[in-house]
C-alpha atoms as a PDB file:
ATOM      1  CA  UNK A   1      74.053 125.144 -94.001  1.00  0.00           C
ATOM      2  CA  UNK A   2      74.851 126.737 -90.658  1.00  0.00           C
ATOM      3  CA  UNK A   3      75.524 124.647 -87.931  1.00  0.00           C
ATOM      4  CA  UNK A   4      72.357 126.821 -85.694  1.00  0.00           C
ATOM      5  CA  UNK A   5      70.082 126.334 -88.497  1.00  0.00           C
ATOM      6  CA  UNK A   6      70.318 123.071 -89.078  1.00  0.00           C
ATOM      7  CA  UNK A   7      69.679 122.371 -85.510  1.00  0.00           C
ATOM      8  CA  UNK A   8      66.280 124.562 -85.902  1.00  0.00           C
ATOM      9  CA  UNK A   9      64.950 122.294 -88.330  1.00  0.00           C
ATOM     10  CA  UNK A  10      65.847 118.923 -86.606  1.00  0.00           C
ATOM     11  CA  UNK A  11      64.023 120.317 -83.748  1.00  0.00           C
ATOM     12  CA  UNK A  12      61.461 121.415 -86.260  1.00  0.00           C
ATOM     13  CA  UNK A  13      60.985 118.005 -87.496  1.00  0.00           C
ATOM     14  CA  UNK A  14      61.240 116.082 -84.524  1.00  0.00           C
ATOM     15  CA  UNK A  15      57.874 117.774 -83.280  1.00  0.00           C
ATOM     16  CA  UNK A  16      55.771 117.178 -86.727  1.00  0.00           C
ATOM     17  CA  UNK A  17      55.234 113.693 -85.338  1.00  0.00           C
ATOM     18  CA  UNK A  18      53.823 115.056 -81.865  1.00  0.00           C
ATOM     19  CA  UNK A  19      51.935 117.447 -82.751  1.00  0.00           C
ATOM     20  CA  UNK A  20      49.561 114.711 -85.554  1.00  0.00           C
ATOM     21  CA  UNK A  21      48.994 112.331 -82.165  1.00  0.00           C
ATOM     22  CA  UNK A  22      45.887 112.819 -80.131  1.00  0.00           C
ATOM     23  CA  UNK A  23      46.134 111.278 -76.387  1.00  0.00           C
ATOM     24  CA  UNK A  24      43.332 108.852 -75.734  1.00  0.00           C
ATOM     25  CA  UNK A  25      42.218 107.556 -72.362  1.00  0.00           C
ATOM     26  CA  UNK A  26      43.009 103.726 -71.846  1.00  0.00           C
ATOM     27  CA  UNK A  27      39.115 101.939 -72.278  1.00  0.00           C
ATOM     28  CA  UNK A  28      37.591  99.317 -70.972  1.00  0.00           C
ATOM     29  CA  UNK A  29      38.365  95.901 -71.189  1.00  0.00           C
ATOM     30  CA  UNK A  30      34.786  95.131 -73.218  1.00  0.00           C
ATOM     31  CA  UNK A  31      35.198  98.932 -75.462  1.00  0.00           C
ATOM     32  CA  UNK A  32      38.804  97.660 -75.834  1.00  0.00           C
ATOM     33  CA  UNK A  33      37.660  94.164 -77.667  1.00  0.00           C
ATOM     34  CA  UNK A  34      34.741  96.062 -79.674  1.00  0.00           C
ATOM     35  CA  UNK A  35      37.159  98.532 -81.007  1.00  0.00           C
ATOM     36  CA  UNK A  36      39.341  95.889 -81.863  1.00  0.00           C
ATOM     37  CA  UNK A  37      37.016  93.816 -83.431  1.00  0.00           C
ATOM     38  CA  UNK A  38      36.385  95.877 -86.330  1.00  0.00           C
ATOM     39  CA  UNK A  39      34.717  99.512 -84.565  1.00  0.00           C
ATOM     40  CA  UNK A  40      36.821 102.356 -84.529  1.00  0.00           C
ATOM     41  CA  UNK A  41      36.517 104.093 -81.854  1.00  0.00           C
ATOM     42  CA  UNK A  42      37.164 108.098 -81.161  1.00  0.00           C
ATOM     43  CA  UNK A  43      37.748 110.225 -77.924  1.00  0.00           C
ATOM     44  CA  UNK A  44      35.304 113.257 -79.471  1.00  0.00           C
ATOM     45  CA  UNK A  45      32.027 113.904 -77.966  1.00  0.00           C
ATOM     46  CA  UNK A  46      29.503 114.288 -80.185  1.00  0.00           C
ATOM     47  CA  UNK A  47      26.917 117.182 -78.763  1.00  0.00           C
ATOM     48  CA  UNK A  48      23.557 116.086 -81.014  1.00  0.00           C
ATOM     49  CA  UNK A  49      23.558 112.596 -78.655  1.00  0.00           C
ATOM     50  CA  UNK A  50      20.804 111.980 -76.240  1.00  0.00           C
ATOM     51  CA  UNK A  51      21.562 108.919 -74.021  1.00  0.00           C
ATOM     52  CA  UNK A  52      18.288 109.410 -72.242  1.00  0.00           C
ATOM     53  CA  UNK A  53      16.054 109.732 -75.230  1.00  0.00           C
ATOM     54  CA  UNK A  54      17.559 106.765 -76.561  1.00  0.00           C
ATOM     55  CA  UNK A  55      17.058 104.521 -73.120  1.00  0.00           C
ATOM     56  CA  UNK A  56      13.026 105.960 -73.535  1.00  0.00           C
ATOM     57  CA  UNK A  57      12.480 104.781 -76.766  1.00  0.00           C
ATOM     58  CA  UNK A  58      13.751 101.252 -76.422  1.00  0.00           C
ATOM     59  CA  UNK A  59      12.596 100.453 -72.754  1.00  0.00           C
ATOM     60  CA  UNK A  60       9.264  99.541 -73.117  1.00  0.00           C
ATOM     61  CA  UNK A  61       8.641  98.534 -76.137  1.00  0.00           C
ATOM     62  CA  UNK A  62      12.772  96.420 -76.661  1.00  0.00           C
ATOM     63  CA  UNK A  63      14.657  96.440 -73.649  1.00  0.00           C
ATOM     64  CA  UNK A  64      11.991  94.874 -70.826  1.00  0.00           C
ATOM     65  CA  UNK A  65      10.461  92.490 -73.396  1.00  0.00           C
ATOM     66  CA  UNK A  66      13.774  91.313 -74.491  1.00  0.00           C
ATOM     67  CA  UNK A  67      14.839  90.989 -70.795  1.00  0.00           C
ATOM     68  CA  UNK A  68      12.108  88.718 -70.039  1.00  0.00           C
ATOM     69  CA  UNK A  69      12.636  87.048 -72.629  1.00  0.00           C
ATOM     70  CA  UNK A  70      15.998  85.817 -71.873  1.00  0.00           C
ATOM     71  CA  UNK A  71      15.565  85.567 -67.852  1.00  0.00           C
ATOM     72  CA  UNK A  72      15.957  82.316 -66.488  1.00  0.00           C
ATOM     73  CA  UNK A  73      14.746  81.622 -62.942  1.00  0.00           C
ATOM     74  CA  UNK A  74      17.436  82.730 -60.184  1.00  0.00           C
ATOM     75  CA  UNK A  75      18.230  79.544 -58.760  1.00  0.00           C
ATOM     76  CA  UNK A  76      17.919  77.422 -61.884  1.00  0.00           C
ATOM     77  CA  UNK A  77      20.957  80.098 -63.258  1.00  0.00           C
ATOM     78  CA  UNK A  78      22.576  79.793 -60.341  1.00  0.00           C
ATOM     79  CA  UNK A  79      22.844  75.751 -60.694  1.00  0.00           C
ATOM     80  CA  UNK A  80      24.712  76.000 -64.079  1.00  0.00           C
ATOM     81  CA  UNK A  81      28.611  76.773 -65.020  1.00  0.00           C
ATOM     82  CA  UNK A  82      28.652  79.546 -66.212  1.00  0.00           C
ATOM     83  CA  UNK A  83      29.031  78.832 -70.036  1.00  0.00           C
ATOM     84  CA  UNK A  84      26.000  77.034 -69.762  1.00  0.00           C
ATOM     85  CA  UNK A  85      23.797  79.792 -68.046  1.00  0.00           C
ATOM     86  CA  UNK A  86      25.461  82.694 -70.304  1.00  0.00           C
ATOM     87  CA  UNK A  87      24.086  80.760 -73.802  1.00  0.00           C
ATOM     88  CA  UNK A  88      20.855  80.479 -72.163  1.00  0.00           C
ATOM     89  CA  UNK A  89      20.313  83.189 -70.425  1.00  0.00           C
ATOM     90  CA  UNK A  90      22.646  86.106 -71.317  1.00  0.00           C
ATOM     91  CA  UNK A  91      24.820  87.962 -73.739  1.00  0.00           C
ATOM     92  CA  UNK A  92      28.651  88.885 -73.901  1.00  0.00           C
ATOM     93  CA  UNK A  93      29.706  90.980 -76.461  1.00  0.00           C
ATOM     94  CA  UNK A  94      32.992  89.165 -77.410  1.00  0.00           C
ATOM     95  CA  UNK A  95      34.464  85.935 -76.180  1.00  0.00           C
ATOM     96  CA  UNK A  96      36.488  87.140 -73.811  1.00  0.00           C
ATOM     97  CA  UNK A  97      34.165  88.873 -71.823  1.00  0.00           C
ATOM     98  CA  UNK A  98      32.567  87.745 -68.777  1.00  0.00           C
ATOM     99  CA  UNK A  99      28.575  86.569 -69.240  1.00  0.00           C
ATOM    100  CA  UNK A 100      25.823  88.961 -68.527  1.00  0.00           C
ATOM    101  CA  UNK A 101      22.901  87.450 -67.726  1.00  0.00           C
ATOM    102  CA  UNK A 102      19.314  88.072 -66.885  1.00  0.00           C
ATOM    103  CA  UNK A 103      16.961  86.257 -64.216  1.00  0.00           C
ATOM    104  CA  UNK A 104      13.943  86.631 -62.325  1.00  0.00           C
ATOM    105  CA  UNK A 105      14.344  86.383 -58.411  1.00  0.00           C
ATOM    106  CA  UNK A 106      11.059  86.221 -55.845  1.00  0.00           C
ATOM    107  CA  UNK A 107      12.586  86.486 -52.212  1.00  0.00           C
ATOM    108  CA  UNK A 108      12.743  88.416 -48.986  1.00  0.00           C
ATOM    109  CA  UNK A 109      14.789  91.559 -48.193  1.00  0.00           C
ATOM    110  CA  UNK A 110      17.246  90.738 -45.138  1.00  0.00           C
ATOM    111  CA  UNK A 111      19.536  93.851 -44.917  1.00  0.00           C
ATOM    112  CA  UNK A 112      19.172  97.320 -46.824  1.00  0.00           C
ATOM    113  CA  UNK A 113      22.244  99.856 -46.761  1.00  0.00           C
ATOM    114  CA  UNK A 114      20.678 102.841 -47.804  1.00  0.00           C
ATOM    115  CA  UNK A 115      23.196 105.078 -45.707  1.00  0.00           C
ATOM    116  CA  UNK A 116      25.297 105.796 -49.014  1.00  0.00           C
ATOM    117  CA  UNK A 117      24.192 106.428 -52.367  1.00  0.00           C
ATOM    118  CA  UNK A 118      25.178 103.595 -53.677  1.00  0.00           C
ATOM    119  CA  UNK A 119      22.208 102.171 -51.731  1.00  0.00           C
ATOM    120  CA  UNK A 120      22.000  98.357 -51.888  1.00  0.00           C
ATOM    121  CA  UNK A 121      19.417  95.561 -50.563  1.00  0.00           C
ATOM    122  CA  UNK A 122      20.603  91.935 -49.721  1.00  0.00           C
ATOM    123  CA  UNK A 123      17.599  89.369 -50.874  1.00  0.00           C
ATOM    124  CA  UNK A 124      17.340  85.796 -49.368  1.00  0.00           C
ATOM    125  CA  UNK A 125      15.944  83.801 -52.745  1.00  0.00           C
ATOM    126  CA  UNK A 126      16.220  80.152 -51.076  1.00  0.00           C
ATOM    127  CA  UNK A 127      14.341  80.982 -48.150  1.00  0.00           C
ATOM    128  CA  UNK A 128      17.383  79.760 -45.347  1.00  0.00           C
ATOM    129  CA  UNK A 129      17.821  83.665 -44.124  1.00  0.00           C
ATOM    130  CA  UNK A 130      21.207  84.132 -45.692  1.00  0.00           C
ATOM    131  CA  UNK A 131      21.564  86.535 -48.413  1.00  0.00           C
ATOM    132  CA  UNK A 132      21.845  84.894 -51.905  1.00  0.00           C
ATOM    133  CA  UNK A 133      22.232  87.936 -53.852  1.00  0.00           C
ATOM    134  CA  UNK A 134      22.966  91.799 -53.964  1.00  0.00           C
ATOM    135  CA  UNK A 135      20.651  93.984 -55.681  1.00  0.00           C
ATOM    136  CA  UNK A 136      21.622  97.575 -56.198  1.00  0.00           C
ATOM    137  CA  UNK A 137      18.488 100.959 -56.114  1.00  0.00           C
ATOM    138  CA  UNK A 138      21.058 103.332 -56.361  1.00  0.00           C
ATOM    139  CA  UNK A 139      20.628 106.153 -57.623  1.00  0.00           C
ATOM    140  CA  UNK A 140      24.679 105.377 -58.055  1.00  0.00           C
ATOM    141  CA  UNK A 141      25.311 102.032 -59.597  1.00  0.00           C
ATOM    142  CA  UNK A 142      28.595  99.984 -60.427  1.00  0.00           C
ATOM    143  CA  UNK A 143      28.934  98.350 -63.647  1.00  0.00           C
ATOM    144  CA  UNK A 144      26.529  98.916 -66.546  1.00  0.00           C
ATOM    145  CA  UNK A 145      25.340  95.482 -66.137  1.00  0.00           C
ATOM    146  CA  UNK A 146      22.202  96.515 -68.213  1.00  0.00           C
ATOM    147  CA  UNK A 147      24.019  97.946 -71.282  1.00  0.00           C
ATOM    148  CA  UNK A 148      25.894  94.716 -71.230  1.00  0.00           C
ATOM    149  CA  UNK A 149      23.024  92.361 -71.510  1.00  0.00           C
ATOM    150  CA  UNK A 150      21.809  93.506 -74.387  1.00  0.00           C
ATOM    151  CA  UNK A 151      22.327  92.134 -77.417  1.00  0.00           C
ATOM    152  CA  UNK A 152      20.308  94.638 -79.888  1.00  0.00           C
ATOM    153  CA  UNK A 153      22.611  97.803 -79.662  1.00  0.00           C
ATOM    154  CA  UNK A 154      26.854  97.303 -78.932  1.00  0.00           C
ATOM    155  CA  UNK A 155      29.476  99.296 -79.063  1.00  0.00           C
ATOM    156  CA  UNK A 156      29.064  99.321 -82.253  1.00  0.00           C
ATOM    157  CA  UNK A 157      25.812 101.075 -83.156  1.00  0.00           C
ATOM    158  CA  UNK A 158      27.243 103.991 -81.132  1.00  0.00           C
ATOM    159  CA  UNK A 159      29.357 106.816 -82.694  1.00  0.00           C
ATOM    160  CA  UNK A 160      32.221 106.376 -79.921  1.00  0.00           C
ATOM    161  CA  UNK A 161      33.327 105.232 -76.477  1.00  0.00           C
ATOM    162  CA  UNK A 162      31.450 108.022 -74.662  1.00  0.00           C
ATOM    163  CA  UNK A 163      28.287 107.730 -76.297  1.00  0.00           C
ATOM    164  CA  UNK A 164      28.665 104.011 -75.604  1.00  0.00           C
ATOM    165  CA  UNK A 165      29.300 105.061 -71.774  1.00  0.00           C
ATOM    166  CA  UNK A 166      26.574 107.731 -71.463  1.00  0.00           C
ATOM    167  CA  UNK A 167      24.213 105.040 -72.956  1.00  0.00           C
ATOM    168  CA  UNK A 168      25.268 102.745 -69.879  1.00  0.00           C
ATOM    169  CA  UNK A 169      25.149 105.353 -67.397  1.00  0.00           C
ATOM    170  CA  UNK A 170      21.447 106.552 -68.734  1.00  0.00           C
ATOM    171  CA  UNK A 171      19.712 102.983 -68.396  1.00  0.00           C
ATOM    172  CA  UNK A 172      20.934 103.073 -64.969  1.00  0.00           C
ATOM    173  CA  UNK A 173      19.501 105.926 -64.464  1.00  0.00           C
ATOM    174  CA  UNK A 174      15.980 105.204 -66.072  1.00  0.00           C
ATOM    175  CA  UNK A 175      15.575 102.191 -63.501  1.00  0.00           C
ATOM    176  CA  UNK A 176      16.340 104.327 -60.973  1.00  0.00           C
ATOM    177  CA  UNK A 177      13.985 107.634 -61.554  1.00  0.00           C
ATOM    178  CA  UNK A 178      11.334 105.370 -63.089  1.00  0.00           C
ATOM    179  CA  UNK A 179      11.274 102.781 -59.670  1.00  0.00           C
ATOM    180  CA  UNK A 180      14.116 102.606 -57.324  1.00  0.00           C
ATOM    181  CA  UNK A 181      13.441 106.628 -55.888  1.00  0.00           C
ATOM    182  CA  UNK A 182      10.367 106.056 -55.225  1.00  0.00           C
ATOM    183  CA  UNK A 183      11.302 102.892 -52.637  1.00  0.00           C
ATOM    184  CA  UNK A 184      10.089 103.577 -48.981  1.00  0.00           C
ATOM    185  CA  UNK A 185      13.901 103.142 -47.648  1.00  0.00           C
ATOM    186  CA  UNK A 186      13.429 103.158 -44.481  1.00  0.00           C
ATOM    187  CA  UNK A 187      10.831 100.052 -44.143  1.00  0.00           C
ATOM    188  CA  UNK A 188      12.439  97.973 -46.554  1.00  0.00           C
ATOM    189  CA  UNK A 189      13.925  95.285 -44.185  1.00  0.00           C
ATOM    190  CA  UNK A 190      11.850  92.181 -44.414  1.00  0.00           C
ATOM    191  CA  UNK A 191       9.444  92.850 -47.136  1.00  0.00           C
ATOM    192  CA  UNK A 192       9.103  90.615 -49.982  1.00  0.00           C
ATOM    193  CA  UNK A 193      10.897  91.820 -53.148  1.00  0.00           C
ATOM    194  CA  UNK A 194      10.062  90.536 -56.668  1.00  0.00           C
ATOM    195  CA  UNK A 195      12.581  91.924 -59.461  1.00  0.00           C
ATOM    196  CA  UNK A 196      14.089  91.437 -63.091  1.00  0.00           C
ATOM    197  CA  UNK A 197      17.907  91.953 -63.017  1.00  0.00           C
ATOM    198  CA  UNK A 198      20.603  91.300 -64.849  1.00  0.00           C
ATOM    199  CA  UNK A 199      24.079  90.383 -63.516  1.00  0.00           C
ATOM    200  CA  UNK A 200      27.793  89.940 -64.603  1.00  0.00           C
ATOM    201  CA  UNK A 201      29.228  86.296 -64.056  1.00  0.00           C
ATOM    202  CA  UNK A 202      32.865  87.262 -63.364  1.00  0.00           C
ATOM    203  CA  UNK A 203      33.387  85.731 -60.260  1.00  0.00           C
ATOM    204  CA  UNK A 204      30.412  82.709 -60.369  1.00  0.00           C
ATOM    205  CA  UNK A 205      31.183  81.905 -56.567  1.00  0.00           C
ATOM    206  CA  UNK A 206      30.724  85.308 -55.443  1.00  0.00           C
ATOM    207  CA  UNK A 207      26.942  86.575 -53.943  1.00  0.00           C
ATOM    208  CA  UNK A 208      25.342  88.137 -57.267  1.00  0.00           C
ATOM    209  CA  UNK A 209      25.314  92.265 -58.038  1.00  0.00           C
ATOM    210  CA  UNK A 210      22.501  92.730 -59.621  1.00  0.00           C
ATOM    211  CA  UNK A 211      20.791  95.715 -61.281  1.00  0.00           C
ATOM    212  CA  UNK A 212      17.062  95.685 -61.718  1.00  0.00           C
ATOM    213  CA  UNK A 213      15.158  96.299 -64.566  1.00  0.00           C
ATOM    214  CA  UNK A 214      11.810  95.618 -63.018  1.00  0.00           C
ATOM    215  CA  UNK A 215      11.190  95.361 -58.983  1.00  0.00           C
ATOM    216  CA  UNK A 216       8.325  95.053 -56.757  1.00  0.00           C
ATOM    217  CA  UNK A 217       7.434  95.145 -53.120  1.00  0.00           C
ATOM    218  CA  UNK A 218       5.446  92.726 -51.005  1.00  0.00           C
ATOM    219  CA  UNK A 219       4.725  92.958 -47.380  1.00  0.00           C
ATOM    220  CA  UNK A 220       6.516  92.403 -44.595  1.00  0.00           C
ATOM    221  CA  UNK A 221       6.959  88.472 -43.953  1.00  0.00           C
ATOM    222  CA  UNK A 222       7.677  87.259 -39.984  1.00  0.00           C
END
């Protein structure tokens, strides 16, 4: 065989291997574990998915009874390690994961940064004045703190990672058209705030981020 042709088919076969590999994005730390737990996971979107239909038929009638449910008062959570308040109040989806967990907080609004989108309120719970926890109203949110409390849908009863994500990113979003718009942001400071939230115990010491399922307003308190 010429020397020219034989080079053509080295090159030929060095590319068969490229060309069978599909690039996929690094994931998550949590989709990472899932996947590796037994799910296989795949970088195609799948068009037929509706992340928001999905997040309206489980909210009512699974998702806030399930949440209350599992709540624990905030300062009762608050007093435990965290093993202990993650088995009795939340839900990680594999060992290595952080806790989520849920709890119900009654307290007074001290602070409200509503300048940015990713609008947050700081709550006193205790009643001393200082802020014991974080509570996000969005309408952008970090984490998907609500996905992750759940214990009735994972990764995997989803088709793939970005069904899994547009799941997350829709149950933030239901809070938020459903209760957070409608807050009167301006006249929020020092109004008594009642709420369901769930939040991630990765760094126990740290003040709370929460994400509320459920919040009310009070009035103003002196």
């Amino acid at each position: 065989m010429a020397p020219s042709r034989r080079l053509v088919i080295a090159i030929l076969a060095a590319g068969l291997p490229l060309a069978a590999c599909k690039l996929v994005k690094n994931e998550p730390p949590q989709v990472a574990s899932a996947a590796a737990s037994g799910s296989v996971a795949t970088s195609f979107d799948n068009p037929a998915f509706d992340p928001e239909k999905t997040v309206e038929e489980i909210w009512q009638p699974k998702l806030l009874p399930y949440l209350k449910a599992k709540a624990g008062p905030f300062a009762e959570l608050r007093a435990l390690a965290p093993d202990e308040a993650g088995k009795r109040f939340g839900h990680r989806a594999v060992d290595s994961m952080p806790w989520t967990v849920a709890a119900t907080v009654e307290g007074r609004i001290t602070a409200a940064d509503t300048g940015t989108r990713a609008a947050t309120i700081e709550v006193d719970a205790d009643g001393d004045g200082a802020a014991d926890l974080t509570v996000q109203i969005g309408p952008v949110f970090k984490g998907t703190a609500l996905r992750d409390s759940i214990d009735f849908l994972s990764f995997n009863s989803f088709a793939n990672q970005i069904e899994y994500a547009k799941f997350g990113k829709a149950l933030n979003a239901h809070i938020y058209n459903a209760t957070l718009a409608a807050l009167p942001r301006d006249k929020l400071v020092g109004r008594t705030v009642t709420l369901l939230g769930v939040f991630t115990l990765d760094d126990p010491k740290a003040k709370p981020l929460v994400t509320p399922a459920e919040l009310g307003l009070g009035e103003a308190t002196p």
